[in-house]
Protein backbone atom coordinates (compact mmCIF):
# COMPACT_ATOMS: atom_id res chain seq x y z
CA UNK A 1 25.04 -31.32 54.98
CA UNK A 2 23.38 -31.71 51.59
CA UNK A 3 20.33 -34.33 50.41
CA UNK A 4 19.64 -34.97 46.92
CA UNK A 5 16.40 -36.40 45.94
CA UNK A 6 15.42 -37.63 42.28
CA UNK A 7 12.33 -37.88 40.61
CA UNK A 8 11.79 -39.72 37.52
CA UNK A 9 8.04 -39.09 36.04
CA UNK A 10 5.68 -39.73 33.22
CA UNK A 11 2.86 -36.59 33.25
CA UNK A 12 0.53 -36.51 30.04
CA UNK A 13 2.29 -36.16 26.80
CA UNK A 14 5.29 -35.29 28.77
CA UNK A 15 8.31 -36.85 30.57
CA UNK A 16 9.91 -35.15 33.10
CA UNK A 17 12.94 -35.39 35.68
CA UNK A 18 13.70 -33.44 38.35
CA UNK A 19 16.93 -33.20 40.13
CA UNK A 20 16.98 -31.70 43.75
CA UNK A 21 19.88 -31.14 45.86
CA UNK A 22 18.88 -29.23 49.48
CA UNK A 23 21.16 -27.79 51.86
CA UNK A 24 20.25 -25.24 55.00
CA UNK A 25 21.05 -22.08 53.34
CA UNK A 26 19.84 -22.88 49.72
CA UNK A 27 17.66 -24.46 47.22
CA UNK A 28 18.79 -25.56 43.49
CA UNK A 29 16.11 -26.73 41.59
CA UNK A 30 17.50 -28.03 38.17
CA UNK A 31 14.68 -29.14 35.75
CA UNK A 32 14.93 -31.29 32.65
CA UNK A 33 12.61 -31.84 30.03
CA UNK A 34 12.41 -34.59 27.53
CA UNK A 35 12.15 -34.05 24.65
CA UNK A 36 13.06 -30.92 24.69
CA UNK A 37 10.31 -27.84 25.18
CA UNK A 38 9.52 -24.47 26.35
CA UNK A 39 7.79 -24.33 30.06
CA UNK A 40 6.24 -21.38 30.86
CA UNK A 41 5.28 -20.39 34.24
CA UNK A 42 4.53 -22.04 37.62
CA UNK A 43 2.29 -24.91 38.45
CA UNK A 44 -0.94 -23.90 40.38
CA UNK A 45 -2.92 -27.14 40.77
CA UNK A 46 -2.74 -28.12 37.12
CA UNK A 47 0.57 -29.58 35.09
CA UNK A 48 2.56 -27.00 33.16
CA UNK A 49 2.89 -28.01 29.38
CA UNK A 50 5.01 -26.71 26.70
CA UNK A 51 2.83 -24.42 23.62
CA UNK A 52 4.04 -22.69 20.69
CA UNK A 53 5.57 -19.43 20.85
CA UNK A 54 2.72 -17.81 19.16
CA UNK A 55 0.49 -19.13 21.06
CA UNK A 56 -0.54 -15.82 23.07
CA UNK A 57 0.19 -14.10 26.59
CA UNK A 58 -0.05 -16.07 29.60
CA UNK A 59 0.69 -19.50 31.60
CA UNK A 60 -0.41 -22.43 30.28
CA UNK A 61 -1.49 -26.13 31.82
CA UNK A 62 -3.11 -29.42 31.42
CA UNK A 63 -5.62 -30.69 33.66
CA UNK A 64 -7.55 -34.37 32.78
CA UNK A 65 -8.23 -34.02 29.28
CA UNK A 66 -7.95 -30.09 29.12
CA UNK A 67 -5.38 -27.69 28.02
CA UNK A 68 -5.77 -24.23 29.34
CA UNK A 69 -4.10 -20.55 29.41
CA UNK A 70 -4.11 -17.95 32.64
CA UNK A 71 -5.51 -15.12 31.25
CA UNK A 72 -4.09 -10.94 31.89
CA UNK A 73 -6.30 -10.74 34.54
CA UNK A 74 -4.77 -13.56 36.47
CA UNK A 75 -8.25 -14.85 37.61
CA UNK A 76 -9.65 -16.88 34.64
CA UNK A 77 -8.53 -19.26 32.01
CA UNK A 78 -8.99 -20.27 28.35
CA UNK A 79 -9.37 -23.66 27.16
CA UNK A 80 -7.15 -23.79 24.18
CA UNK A 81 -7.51 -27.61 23.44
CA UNK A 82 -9.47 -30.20 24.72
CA UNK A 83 -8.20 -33.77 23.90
CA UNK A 84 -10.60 -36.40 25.28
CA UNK A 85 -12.30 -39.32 24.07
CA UNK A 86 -15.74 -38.48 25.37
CA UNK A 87 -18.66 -37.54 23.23
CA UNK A 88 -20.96 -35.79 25.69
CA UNK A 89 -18.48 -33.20 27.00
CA UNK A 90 -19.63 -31.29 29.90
CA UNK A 91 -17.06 -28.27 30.39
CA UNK A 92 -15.67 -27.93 34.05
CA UNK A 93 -16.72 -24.48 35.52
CA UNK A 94 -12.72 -24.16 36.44
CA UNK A 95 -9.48 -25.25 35.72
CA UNK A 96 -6.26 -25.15 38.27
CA UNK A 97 -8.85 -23.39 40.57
CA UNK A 98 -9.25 -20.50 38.26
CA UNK A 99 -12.82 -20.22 36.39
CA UNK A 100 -13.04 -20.75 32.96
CA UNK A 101 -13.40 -17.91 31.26
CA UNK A 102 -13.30 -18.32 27.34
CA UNK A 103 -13.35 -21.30 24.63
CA UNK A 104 -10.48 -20.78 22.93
CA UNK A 105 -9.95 -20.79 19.10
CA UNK A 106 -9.79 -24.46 18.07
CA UNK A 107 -10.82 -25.72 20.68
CA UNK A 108 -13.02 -28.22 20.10
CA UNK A 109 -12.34 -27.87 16.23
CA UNK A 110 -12.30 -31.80 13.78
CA UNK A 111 -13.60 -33.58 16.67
CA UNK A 112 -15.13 -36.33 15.06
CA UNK A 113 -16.75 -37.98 18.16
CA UNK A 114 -18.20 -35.27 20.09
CA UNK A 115 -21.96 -35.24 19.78
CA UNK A 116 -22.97 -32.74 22.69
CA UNK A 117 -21.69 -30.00 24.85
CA UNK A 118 -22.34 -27.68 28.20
CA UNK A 119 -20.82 -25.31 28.35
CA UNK A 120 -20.47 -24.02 31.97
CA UNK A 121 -21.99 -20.23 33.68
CA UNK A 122 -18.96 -17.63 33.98
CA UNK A 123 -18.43 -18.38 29.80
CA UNK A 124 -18.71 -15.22 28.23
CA UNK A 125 -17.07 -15.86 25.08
CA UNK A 126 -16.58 -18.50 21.84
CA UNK A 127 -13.53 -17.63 20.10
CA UNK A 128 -13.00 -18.63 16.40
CA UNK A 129 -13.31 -22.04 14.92
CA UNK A 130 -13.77 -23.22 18.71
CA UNK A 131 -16.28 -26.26 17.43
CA UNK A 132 -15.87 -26.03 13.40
CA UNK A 133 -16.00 -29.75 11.41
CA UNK A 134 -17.54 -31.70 14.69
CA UNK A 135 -19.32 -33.97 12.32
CA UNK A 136 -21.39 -35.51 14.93
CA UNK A 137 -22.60 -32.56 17.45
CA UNK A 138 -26.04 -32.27 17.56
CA UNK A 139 -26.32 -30.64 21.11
CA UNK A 140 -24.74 -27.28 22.22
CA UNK A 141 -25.76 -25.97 25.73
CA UNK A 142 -24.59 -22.27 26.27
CA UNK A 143 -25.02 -20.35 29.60
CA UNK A 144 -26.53 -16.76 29.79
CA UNK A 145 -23.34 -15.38 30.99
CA UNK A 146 -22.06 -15.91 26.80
CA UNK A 147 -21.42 -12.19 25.33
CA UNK A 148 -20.30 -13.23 21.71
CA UNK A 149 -19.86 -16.48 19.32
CA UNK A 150 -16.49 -15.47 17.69
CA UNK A 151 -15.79 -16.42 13.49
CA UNK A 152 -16.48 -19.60 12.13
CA UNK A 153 -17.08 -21.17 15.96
CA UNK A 154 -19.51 -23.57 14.94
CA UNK A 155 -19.32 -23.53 11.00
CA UNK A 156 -20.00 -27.06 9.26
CA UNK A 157 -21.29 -29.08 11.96
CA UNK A 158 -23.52 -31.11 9.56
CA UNK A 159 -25.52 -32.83 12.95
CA UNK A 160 -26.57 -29.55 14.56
CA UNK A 161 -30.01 -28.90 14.08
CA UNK A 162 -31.33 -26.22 16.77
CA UNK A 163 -29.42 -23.56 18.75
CA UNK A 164 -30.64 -20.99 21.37
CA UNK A 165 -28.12 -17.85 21.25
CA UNK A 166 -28.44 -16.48 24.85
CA UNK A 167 -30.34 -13.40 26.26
CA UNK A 168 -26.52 -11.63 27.15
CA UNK A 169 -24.89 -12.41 23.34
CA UNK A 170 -24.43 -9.20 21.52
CA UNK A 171 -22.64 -9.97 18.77
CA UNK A 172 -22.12 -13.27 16.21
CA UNK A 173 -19.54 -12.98 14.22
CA UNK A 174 -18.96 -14.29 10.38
CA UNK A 175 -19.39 -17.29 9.11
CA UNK A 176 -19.78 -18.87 12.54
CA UNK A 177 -22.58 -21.10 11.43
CA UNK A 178 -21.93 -21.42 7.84
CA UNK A 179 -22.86 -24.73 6.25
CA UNK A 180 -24.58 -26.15 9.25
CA UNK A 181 -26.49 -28.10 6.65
CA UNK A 182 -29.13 -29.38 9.41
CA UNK A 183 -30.24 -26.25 11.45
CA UNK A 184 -33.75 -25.85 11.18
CA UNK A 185 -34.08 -23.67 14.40
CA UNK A 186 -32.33 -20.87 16.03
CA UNK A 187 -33.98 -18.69 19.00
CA UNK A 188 -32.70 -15.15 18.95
CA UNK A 189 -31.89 -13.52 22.09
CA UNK A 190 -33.43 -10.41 23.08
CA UNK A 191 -29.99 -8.97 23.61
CA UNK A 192 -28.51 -9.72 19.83
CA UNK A 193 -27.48 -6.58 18.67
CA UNK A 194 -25.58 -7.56 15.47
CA UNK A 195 -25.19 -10.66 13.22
CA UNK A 196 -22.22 -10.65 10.72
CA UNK A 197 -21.46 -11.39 7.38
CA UNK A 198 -22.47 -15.06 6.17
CA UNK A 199 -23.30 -16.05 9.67
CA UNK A 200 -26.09 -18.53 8.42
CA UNK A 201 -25.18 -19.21 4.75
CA UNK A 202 -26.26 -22.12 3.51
CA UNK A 203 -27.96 -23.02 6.47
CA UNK A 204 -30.37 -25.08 3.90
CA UNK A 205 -32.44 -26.84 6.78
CA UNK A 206 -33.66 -23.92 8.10
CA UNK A 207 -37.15 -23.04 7.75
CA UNK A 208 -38.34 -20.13 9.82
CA UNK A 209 -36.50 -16.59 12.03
CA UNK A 210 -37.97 -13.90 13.96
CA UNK A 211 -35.08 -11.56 14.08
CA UNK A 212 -34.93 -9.81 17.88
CA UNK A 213 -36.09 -6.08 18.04
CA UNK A 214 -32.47 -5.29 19.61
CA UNK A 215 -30.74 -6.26 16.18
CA UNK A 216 -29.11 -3.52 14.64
CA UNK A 217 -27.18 -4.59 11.53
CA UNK A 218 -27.25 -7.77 9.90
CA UNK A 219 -23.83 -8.22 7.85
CA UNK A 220 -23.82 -8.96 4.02
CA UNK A 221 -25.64 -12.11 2.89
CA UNK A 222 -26.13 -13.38 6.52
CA UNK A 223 -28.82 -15.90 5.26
CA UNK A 224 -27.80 -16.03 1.69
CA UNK A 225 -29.11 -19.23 0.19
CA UNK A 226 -30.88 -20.56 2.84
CA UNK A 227 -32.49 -22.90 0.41
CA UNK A 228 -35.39 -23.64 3.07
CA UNK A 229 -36.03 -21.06 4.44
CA UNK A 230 -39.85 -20.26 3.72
CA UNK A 231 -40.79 -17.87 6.64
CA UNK A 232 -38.63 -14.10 7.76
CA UNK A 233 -39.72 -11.72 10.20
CA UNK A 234 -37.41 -8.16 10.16
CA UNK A 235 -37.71 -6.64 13.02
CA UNK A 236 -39.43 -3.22 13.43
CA UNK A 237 -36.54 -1.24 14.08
CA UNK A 238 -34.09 1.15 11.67
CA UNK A 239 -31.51 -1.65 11.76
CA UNK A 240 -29.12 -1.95 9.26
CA UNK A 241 -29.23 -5.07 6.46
CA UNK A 242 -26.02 -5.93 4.23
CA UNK A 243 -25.92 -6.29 0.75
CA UNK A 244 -27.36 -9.91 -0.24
CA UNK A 245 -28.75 -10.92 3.15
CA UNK A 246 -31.31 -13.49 2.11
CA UNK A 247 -30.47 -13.59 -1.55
CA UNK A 248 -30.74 -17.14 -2.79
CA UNK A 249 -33.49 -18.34 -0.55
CA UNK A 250 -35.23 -19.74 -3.39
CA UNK A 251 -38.20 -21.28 -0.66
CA UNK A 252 -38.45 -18.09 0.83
CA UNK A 253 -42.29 -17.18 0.54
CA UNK A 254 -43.27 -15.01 3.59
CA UNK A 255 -41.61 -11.72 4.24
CA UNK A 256 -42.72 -9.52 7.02
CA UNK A 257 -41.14 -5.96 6.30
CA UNK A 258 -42.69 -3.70 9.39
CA UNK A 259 -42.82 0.02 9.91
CA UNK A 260 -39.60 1.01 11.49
CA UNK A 261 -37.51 -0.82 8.50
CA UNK A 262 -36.22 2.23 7.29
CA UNK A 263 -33.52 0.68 4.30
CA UNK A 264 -32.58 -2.66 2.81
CA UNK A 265 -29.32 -3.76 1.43
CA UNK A 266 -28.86 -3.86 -2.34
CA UNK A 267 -29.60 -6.88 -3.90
CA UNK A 268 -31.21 -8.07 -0.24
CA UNK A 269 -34.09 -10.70 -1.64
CA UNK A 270 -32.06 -11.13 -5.13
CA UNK A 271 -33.16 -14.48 -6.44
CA UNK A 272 -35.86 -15.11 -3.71
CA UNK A 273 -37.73 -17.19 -6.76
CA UNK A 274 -41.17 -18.23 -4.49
CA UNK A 275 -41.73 -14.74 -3.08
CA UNK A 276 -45.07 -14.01 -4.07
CA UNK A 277 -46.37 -11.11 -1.85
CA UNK A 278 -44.02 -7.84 -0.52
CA UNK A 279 -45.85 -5.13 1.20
CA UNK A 280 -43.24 -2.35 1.58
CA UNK A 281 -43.74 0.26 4.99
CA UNK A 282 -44.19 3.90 5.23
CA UNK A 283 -40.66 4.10 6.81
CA UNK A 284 -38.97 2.72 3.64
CA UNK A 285 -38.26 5.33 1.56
CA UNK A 286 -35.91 3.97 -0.61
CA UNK A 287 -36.12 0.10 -2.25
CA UNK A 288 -32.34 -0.35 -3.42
CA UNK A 289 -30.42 -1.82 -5.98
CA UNK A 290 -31.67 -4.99 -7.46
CA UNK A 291 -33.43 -5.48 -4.25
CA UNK A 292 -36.10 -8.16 -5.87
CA UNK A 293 -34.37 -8.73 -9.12
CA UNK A 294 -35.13 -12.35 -10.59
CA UNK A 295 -37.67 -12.74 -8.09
CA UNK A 296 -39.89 -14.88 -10.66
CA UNK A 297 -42.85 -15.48 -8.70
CA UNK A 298 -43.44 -12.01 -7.42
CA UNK A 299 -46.87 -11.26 -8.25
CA UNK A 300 -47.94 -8.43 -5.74
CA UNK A 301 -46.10 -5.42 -4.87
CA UNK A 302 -47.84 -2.86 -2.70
CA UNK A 303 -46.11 0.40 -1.72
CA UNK A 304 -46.62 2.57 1.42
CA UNK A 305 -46.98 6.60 1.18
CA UNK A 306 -43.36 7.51 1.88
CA UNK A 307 -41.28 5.48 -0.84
CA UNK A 308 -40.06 8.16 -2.53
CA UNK A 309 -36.90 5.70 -4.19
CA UNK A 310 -36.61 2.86 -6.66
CA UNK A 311 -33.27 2.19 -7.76
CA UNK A 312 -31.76 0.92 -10.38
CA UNK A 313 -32.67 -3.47 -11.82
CA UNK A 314 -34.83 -3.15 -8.06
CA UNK A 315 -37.74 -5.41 -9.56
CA UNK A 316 -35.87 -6.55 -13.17
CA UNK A 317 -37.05 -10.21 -14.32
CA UNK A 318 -39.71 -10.21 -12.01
CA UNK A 319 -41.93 -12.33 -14.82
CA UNK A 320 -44.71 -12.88 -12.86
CA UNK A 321 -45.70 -9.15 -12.02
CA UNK A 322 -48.41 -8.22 -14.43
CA UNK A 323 -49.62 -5.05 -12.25
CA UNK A 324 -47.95 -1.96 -10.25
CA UNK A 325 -49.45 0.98 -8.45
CA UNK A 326 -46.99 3.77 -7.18
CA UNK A 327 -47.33 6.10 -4.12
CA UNK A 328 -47.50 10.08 -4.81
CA UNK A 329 -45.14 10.08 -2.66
CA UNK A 330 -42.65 8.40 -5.38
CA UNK A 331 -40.49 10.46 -7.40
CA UNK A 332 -37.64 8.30 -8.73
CA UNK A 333 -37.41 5.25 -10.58
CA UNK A 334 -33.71 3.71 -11.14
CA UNK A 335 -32.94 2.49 -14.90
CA UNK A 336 -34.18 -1.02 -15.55
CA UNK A 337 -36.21 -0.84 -12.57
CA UNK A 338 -38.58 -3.01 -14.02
CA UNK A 339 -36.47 -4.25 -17.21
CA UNK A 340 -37.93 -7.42 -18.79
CA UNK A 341 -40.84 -8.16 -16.37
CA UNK A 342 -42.82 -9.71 -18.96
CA UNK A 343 -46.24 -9.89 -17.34
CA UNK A 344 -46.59 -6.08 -16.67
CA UNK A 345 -49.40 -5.13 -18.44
CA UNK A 346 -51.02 -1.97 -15.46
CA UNK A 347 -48.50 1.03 -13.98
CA UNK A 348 -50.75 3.36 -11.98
CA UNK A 349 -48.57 6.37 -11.47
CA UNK A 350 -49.20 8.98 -8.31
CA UNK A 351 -48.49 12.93 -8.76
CA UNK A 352 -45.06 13.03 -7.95
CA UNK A 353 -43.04 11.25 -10.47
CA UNK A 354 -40.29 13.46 -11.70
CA UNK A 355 -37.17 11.27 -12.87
CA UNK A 356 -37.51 8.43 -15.32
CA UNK A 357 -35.12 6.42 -17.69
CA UNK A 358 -35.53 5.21 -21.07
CA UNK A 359 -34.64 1.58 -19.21
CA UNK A 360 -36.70 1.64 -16.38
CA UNK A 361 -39.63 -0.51 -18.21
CA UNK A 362 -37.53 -2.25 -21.06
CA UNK A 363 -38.80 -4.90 -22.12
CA UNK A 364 -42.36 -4.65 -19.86
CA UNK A 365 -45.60 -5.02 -22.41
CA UNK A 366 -47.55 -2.06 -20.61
CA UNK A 367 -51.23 -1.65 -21.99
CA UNK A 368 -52.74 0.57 -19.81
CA UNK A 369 -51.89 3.49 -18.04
CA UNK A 370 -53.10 5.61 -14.73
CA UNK A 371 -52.00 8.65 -13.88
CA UNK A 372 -52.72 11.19 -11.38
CA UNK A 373 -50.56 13.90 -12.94
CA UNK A 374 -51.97 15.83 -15.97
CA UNK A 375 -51.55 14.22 -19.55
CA UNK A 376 -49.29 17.35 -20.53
CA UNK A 377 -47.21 16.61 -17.57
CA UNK A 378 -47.31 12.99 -17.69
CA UNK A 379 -46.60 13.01 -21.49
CA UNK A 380 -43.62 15.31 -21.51
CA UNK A 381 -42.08 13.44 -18.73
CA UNK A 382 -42.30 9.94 -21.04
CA UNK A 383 -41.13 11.81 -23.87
CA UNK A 384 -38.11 13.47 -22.50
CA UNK A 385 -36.68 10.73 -21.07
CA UNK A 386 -37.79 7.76 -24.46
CA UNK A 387 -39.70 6.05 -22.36
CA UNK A 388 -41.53 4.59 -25.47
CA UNK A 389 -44.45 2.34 -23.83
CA UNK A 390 -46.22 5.27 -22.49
CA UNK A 391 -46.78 7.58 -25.42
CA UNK A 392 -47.99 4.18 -27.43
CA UNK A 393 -50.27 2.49 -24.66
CA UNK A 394 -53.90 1.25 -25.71
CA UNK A 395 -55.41 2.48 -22.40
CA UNK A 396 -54.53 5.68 -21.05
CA UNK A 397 -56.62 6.88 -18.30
CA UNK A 398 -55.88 10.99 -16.28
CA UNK A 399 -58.27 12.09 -13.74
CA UNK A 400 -60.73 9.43 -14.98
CA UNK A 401 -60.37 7.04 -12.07
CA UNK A 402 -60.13 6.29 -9.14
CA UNK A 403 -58.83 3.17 -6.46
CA UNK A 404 -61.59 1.06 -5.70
CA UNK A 405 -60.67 -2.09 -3.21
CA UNK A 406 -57.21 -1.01 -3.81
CA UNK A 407 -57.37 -1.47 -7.28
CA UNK A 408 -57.35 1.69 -10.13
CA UNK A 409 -60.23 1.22 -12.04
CA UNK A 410 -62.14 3.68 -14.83
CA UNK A 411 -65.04 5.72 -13.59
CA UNK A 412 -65.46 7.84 -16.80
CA UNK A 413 -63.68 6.01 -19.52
């Protein structure tokens, strides 16, 4: 004896239409799909739906306004879409029974409407582009249970303008807040080990970071042009800084460089034009390539004993620096180190000096001279290597001075 039963529905996006016919012995389940589509897997509590076939491993659902995968591990889920009309989202802590595990890549992404977001404990993980172009949010509420913020995740969302990275997140990756034109605060976790490249470019509202002691690299121009940023604490650790991290920050005036910083990326503070005041640490023995160039308000430079390195266009078209006073500890000086700074009038030089280009102070109108090495020494140095402003410089002064409040001055002119 057989029974067939029919089912005509409407689920979501989705029309389906089952035909069952049942006898004793078996079970024939036919199932038609209209339009046409690819099913994968079996229904747990939430609606199979039909995905791309690039889409990734796994099973994948609806539930409410939520489209999710099973993960490998068979015990968590990723929310590859969300498709609701709500603007203060509050993210379910499961889906189908299963917790949700990650915010999947595009989540959230050109969702025009949605001005705030929780996301729920168990997270531990913002893929790429999850929340990119949300015009309007302004909120984002992440759990402690969040490991990394994935590429691009929350780049451009002109309305964000704080964000508190959790104590568990290791790791941002590039460009995830690039162009958030409004972020004037973000609090570092004490667990953030490494920021990527561009991670906070043109982040122009931004006004003041206090890097975590945990960091250990921060990717190529992770701040660059920053336009207000005024205020940057490094942390006091040997942590590794890209090429062009904060170059561009033109309202960048406060730099704290600690002992511990052991070496910058080239070009780091390139264009930083209202830096003023750099004190450079003990533990810095090398400032690189065109570290401070076109730095035009740098007007005080003071070096620790142990900067044994200047590299090449390090300080060039720094106009405003009319004095600088070198470590014995210094013993190389890149070509146009200090090319065209047009206020330096005062080099103090320590004892151990030993390679100098013909370039290094092009272009510098030096006027006086001190030196802790012997004129014979000092002299031959300048001369074998055309450095013309020091064997023509009104005041020369050797073993006739001395630093007094930090400052060389004669004591038996």
């Amino acid at each position: 004896m057989k029974t067939h039963r029919t089912i005509d529905c409407n689920i979501g996006l989705f029309r389906y239409n089952y035909s069952m016919q049942i006898n004793k012995r078996h079970l024939f389940v036919t199932l038609s799909l209209l339009p046409l589509t690819i099913l994968l897997g079996a229904c747990n509590d939430g609606t199979p739906v039909s995905v791309p076939s690039n889409t990734g491993e796994g099973s994948y659902y609806q539930e409410n306004n939520y489209t999710y995968r099973i993960n490998k591990d068979a015990t968590s889920v990723t929310i590859t879409k969300y498709s609701g009309p709500d603007s203060n989202v509050v993210i379910p802590a499961t889906l189908g029974g299963l917790a949700v595990r990650c915010i999947g890549t595009s989540s959230f992404s050109e969702n025009s409407v949605l001005a705030s977001v929780v996301v729920p404990d168990g997270v531990d993980e913002i893929y790429g582009s999850a929340f990119m172009n949300c015009a309007a949010l302004s909120s984002v509420t992440l759990p402690d249970s969040i490991k990394s913020i994935d590429a691009f995740a929350f780049g451009t969302c002109p309305a964000l303008t704080s964000f508190t990275i959790p104590a568990n997140c290791t790791k941002i990756a590039l460009y995830a807040f690039e162009n958030c034109s409004a972020l004037s605060t973000v609090n570092f976790g004490a667990g953030l080990a490494t920021l990527e490249p561009m991670v906070f470019s043109n982040c122009n509202a931004l006004k003041s970071i206090v890097l975590p002691k945990s960091l250990t690299a921060i990717g190529t121009g992770a701040f660059r042009n920053c336009l207000g940023l005024t205020d940057v604490s490094l942390p006091a650790t040997d942590t590794t800084y890209g090429d062009y991290a904060f170059a561009g920050c033109t309202s960048l005036v406060n730099v704290t460089i600690p002992e511990g910083a052991k070496e910058l990326g080239d070009y780091i503070f390139q264009g930083c034009t209202s830096l003023v005041n750099i004190a450079l640490p003990s533990t810095l023995s090398t400032i690189t390539n065109a570290a401070f160039q076109n730095c035009s308000a740098l007007a005080n430079v003071t070096f620790a004993e142990g900067v044994t390195t200047i590299k090449p266009y390090a300080f060039q078209n720094c106009s405003a620096l009319n004095h600088i006073y070198f470590p014995n500890s210094l013993s190389s000086l890149g070509t146009s180190a200090f090319d065209s700074c047009g206020a330096l009038t005062i080099v103090a030089f320590g004892t151990g000096l030993a390679t100098v280009y013909s370039t290094t102070f092009s272009n510098a109108p030096i006027k006086t001279v001190f030196t802790a090495m012997t004129e014979t020494v000092f002299v031959k140095l300048m001369k074998a290597n055309s450095v013309a402003q020091f064997t023509t410089t009104t005041n020369y002064y050797q073993g006739t001075w001395a630093y007094v409040n930090g400052v060389p001055t004669p004591t038996n002119a």
